[in-house]
C-alpha atoms as a PDB file:
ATOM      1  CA  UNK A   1     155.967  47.343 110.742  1.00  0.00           C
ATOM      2  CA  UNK A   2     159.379  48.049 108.682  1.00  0.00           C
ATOM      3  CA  UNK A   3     159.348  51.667 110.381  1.00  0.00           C
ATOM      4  CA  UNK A   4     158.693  50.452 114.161  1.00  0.00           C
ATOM      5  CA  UNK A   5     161.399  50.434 116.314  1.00  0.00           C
ATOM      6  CA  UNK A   6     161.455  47.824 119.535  1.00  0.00           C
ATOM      7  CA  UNK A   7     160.725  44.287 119.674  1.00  0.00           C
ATOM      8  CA  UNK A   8     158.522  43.478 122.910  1.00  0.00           C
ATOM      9  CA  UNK A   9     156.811  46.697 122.316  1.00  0.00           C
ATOM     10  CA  UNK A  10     156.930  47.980 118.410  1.00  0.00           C
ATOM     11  CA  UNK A  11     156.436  51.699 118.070  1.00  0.00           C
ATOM     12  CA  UNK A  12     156.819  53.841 115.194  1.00  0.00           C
ATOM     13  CA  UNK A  13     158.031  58.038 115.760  1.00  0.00           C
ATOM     14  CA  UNK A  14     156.208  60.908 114.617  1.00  0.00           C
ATOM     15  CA  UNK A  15     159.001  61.568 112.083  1.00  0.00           C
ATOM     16  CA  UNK A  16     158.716  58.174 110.232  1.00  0.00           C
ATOM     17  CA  UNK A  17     155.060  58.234 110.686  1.00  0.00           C
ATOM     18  CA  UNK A  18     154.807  61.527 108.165  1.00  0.00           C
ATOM     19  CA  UNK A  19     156.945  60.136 105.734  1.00  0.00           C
ATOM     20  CA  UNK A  20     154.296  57.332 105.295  1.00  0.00           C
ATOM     21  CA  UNK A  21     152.024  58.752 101.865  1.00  0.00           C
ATOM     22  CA  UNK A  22     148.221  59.007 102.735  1.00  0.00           C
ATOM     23  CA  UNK A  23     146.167  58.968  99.165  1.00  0.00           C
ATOM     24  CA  UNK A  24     143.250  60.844  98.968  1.00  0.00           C
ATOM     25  CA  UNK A  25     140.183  61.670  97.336  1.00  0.00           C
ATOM     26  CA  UNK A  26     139.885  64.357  95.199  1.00  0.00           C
ATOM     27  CA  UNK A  27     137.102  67.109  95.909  1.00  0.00           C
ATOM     28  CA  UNK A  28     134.870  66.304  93.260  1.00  0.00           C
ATOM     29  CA  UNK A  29     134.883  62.534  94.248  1.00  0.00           C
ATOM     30  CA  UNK A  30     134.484  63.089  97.725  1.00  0.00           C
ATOM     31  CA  UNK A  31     131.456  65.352  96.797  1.00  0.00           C
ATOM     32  CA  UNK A  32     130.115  62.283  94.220  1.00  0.00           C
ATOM     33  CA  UNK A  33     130.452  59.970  97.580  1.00  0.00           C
ATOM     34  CA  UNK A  34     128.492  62.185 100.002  1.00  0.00           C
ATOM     35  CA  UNK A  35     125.854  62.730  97.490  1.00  0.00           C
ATOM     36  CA  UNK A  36     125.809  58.861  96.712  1.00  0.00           C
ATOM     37  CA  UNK A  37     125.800  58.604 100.574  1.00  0.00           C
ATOM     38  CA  UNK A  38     122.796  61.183 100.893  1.00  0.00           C
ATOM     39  CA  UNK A  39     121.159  59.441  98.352  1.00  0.00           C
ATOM     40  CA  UNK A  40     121.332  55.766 100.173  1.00  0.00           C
ATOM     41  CA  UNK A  41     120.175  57.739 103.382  1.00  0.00           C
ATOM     42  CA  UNK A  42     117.267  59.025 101.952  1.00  0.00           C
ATOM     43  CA  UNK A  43     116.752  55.607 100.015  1.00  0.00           C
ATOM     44  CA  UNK A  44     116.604  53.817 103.575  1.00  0.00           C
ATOM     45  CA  UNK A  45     114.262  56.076 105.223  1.00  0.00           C
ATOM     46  CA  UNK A  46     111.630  55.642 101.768  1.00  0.00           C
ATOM     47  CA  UNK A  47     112.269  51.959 102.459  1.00  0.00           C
ATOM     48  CA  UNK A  48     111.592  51.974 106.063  1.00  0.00           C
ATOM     49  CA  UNK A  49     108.629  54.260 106.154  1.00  0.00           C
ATOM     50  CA  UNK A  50     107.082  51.780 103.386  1.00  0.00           C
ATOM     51  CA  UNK A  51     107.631  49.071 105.675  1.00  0.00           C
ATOM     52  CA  UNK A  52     105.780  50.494 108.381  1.00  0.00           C
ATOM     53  CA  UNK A  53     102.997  50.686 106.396  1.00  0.00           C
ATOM     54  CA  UNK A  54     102.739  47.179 105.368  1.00  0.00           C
ATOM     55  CA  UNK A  55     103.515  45.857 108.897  1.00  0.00           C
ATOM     56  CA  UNK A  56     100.625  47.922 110.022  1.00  0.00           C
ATOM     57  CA  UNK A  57      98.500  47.285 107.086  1.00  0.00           C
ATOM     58  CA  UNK A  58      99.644  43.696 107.484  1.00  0.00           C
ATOM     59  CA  UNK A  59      98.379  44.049 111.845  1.00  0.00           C
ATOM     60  CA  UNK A  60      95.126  45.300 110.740  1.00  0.00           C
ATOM     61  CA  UNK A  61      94.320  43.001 108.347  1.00  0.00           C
ATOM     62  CA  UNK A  62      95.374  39.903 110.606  1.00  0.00           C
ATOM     63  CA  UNK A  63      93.008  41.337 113.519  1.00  0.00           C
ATOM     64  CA  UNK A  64      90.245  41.641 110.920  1.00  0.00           C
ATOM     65  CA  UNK A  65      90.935  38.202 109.657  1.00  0.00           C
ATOM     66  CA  UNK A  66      91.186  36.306 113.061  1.00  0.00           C
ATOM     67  CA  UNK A  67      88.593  38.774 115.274  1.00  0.00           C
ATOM     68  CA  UNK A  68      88.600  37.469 119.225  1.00  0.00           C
END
């Protein structure tokens, strides 16, 4: 806000918006983060696939229990 310029309708220019600094990662952690990232992915699809099976191990076994 200490580079916008206006008051009912604050704006900032392209100029003072580049001298704002941007920090980023470097390549190696960005590469650490996708992998991490891939990993959670694939973590969540184990997860869910394992829950399909018990909610339709869990169906079968509640129409065996309770047969109409």
């Amino acid at each position: 806000m200490m580079r916008c310029t206006g008051t009912s309708y604050p704006a900032i220019s392209g100029n003072e918006l580049s001298k704002i600094p941007i920090s980023i990662c470097t390549r190696k952690e960005q590469d650490k983060i996708a992998m991490l990232l891939s990993r959670l992915d694939q973590k969540i699809k184990t997860e869910k696939r394992l829950l399909n099976q018990f909610e339709a191990q869990k169906n079968y076994l509640l129409q065996n229990l309770f047969p109409k």
